[in-house]
N, C-alpha and C. Protein backbone atom coordinates (compact mmCIF):
# COMPACT_ATOMS: atom_id res chain seq x y z
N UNK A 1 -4.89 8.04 65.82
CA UNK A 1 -6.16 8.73 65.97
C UNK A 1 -5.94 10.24 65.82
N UNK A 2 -7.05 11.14 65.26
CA UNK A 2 -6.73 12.42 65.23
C UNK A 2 -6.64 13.25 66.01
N UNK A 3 -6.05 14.37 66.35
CA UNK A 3 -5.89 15.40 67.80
C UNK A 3 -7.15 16.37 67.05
N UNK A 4 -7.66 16.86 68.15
CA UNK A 4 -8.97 17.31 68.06
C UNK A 4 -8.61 18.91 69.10
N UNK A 5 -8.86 20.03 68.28
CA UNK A 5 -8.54 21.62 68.81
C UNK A 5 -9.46 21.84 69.31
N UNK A 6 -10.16 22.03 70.54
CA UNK A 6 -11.35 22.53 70.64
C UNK A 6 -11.51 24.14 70.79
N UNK A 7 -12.16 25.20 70.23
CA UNK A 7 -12.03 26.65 70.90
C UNK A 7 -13.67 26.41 71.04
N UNK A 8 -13.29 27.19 72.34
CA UNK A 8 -14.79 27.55 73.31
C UNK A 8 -15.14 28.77 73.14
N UNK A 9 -16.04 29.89 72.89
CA UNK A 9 -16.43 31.18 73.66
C UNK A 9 -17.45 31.04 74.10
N UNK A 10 -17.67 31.79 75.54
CA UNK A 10 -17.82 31.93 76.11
C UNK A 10 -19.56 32.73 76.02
N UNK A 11 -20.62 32.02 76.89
CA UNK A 11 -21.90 32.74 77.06
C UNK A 11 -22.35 33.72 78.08
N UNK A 12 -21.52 34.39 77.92
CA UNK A 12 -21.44 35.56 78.99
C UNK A 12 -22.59 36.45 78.92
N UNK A 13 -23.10 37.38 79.85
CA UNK A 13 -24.59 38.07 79.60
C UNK A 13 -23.86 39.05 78.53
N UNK A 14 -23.18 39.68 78.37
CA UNK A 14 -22.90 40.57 77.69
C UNK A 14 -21.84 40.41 76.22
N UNK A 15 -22.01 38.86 75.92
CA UNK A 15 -21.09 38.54 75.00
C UNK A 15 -21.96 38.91 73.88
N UNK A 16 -21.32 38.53 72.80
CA UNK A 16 -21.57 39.15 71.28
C UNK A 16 -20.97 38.11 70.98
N UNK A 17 -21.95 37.25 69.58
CA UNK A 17 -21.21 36.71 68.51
C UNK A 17 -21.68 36.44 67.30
N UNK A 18 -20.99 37.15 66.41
CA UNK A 18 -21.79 36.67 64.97
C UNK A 18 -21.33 35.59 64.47
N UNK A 19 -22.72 34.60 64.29
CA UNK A 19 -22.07 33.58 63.63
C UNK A 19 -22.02 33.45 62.27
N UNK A 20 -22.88 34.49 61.42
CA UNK A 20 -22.87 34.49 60.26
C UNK A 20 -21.58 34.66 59.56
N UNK A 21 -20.71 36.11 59.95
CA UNK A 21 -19.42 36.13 59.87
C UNK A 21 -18.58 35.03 59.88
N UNK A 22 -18.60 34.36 61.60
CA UNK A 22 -17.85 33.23 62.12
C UNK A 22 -17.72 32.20 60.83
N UNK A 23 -19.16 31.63 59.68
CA UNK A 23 -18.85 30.77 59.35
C UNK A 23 -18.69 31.04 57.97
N UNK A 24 -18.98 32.31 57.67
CA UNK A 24 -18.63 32.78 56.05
C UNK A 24 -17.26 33.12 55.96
N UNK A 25 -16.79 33.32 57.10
CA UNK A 25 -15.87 34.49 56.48
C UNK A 25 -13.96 33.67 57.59
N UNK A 26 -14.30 33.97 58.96
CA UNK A 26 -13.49 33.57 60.09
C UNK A 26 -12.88 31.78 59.87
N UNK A 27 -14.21 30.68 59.72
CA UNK A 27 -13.23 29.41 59.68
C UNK A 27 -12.94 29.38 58.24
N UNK A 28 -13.20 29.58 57.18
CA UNK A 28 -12.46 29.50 55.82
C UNK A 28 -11.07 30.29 56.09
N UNK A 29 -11.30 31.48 56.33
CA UNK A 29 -9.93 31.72 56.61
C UNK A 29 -9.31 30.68 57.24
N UNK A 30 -9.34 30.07 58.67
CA UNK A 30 -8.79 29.28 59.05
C UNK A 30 -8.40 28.09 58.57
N UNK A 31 -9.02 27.65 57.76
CA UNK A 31 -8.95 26.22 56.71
C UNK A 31 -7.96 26.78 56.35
N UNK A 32 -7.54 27.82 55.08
CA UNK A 32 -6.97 28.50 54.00
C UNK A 32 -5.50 28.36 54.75
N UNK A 33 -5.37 29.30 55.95
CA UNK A 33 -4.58 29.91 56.68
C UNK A 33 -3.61 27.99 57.31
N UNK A 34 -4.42 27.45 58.09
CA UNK A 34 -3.72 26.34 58.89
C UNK A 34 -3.85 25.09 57.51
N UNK A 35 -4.72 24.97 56.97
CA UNK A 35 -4.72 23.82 55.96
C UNK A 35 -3.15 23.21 55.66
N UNK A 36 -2.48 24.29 55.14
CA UNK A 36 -1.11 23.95 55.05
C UNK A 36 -0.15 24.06 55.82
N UNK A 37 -0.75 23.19 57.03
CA UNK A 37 -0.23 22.93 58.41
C UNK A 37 -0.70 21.00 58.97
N UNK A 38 -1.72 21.40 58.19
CA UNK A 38 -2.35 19.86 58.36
C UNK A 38 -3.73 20.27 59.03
N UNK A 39 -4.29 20.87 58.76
CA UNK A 39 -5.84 21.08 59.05
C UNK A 39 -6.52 20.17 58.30
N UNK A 40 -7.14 19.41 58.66
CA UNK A 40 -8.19 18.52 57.94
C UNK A 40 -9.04 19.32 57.56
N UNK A 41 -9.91 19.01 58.61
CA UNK A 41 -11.33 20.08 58.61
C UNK A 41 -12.02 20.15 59.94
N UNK A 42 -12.84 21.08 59.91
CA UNK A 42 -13.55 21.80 61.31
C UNK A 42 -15.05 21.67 61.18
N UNK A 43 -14.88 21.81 62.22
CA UNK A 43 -16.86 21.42 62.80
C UNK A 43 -17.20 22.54 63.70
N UNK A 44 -18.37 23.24 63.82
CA UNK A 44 -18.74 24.42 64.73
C UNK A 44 -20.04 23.63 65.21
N UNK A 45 -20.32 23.78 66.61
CA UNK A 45 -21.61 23.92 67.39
C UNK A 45 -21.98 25.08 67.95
N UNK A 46 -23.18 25.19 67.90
CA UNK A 46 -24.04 26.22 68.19
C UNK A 46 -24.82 25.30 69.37
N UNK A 47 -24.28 26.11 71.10
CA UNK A 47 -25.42 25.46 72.35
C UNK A 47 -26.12 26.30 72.81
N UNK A 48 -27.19 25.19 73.40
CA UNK A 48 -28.46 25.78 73.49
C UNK A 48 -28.59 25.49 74.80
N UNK A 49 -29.50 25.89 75.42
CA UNK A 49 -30.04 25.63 77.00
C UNK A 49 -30.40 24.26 76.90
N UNK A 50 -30.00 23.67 78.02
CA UNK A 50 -29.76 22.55 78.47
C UNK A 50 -31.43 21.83 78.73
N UNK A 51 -31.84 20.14 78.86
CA UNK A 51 -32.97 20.23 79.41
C UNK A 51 -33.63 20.33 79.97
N UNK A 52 -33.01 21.39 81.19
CA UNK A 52 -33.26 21.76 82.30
C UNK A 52 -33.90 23.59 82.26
N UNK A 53 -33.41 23.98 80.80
CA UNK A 53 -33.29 25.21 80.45
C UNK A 53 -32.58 26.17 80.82
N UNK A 54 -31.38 25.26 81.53
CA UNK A 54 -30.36 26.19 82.26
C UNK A 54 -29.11 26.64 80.75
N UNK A 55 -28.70 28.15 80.83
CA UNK A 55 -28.47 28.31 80.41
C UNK A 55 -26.31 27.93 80.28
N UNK A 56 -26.10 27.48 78.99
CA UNK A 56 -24.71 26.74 79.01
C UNK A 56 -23.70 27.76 79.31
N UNK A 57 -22.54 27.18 79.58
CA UNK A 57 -21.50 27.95 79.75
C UNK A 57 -21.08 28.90 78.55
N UNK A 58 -20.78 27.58 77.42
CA UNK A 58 -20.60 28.29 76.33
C UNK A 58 -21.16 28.41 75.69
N UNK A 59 -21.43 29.67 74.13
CA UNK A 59 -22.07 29.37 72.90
C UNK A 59 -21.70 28.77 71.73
N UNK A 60 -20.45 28.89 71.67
CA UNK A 60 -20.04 28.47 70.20
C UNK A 60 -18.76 27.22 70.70
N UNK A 61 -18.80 26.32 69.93
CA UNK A 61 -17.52 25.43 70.29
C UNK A 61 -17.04 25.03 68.45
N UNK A 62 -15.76 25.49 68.23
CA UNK A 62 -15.39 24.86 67.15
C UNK A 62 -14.52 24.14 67.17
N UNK A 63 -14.60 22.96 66.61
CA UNK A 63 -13.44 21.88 66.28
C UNK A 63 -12.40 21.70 65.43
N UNK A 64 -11.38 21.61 65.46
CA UNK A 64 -10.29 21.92 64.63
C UNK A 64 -9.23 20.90 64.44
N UNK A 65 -9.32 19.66 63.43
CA UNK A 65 -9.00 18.28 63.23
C UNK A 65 -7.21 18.13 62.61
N UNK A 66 -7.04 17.51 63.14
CA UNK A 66 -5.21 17.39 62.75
C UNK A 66 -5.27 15.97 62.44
N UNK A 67 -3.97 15.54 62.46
CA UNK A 67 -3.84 14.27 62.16
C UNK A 67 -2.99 14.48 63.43
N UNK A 68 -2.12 15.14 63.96
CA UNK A 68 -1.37 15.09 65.23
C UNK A 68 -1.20 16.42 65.92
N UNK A 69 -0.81 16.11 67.21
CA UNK A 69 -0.49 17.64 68.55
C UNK A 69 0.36 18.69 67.47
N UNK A 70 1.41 17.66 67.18
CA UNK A 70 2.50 18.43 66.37
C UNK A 70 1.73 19.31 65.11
N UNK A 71 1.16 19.31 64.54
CA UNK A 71 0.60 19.65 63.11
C UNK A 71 -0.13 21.24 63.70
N UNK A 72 -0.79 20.69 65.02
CA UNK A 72 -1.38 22.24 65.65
C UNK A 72 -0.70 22.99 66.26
N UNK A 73 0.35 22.36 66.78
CA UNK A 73 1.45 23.62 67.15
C UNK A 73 2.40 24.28 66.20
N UNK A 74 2.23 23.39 64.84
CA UNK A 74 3.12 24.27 63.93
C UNK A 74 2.03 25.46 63.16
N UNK A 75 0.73 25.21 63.40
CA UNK A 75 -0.74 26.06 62.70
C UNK A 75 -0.48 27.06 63.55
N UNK A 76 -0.59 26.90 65.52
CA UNK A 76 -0.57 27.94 65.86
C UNK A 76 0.85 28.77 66.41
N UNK A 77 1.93 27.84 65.49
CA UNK A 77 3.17 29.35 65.79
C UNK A 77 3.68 30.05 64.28
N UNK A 78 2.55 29.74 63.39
CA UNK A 78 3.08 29.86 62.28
C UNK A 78 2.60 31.28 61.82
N UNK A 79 3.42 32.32 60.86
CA UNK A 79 3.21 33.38 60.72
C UNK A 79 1.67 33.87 60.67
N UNK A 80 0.51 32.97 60.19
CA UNK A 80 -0.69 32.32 59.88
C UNK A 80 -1.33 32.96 60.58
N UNK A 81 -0.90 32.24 62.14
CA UNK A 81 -1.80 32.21 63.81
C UNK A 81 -1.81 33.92 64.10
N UNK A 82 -1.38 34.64 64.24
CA UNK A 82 -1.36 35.98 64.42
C UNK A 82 -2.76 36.70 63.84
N UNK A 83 -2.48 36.63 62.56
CA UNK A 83 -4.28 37.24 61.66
C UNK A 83 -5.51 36.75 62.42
N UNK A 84 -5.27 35.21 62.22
CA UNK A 84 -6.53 34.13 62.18
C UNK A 84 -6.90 34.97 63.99
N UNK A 85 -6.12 34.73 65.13
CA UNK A 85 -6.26 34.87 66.41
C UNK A 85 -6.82 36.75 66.41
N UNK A 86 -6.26 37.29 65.41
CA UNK A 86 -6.57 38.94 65.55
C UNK A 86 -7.86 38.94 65.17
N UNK A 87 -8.14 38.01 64.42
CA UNK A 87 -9.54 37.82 63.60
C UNK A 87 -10.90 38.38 64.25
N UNK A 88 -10.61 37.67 65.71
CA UNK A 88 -11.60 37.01 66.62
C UNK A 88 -12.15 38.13 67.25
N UNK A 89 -12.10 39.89 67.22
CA UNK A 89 -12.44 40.77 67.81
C UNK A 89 -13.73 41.55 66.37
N UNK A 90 -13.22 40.54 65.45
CA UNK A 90 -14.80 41.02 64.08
C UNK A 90 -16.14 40.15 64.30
N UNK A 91 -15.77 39.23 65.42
CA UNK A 91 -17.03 38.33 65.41
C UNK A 91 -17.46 37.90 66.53
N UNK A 92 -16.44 38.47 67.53
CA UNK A 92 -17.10 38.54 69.31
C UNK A 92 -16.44 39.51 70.09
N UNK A 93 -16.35 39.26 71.32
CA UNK A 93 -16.39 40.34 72.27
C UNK A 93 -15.62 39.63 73.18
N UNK A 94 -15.21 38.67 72.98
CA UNK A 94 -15.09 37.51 74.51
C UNK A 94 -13.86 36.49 73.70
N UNK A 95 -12.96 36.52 74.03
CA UNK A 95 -11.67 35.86 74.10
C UNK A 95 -11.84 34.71 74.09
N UNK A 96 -11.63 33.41 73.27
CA UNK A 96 -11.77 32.04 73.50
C UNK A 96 -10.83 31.61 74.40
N UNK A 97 -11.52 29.95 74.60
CA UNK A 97 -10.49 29.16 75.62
C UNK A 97 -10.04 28.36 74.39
N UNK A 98 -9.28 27.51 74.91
CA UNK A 98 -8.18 26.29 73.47
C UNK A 98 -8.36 25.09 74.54
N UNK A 99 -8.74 24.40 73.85
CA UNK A 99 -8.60 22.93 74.75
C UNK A 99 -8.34 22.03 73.19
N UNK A 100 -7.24 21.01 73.84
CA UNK A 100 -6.92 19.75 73.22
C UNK A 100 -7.15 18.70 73.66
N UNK A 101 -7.00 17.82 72.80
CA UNK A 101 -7.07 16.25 72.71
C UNK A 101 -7.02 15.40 71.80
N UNK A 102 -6.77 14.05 72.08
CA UNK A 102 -6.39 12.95 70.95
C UNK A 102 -8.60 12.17 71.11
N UNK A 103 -8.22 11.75 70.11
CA UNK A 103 -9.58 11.14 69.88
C UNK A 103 -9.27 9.36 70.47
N UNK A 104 -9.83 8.94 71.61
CA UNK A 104 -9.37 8.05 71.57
C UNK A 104 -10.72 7.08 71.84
N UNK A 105 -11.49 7.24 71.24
CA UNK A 105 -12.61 6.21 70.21
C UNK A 105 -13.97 6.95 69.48
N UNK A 106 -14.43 5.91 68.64
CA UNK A 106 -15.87 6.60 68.28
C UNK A 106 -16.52 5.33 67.58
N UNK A 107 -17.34 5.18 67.10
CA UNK A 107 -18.54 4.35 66.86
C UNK A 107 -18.45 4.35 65.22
């Protein structure tokens, strides 16, 4: 099953994020950059207030698909990870979190 990268930022009152940038410009790089690491491909969400209208923790969550753990730890120690991670101060304000995992079902 595939290992699944998650990066979070954060909906802070005072955060900033362009997503126009984020998806023109920031995950192509990242494809380009980790692809030849074993990047499949990535998925971005955009959250919204909940149906309660409470507002979410985070705004942006992108997904970042491997075929294994190993494949993302060689993306993020590879000369690559440095740019892509410096990247992240042209399109927010707020430092992501990294969460992993294996996919272990789907429909």
């Amino acid at each position: 099953m595939p290992f699944h990268a998650t990066v979070l930022y954060p909906n802070d009152e005072d955060a900033t994020f362009d997503m126009d940038y984020y998806l023109k410009k920031h995950m192509p790089f990242v494809q380009e950059s980790f692809g030849k690491h074993g990047l499949k491909r990535w998925e971005v969400l955009e959250y919204k207030p909940g149906l309660d209208g409470s507002k979410p923790q985070f705004s942006v969550a992108a997904t970042l698909i491997f075929d294994t753990p190993e494949q993302l730890g060689a993306a993020m120690s590879s000369p690559e990870a440095g740019p892509v991670l410096d990247d992240v101060k042209n399109f927010s304000n707020k430092g992501p979190t990294f969460l992993g995992g294996s996919l272990v079902g789907t429909s």
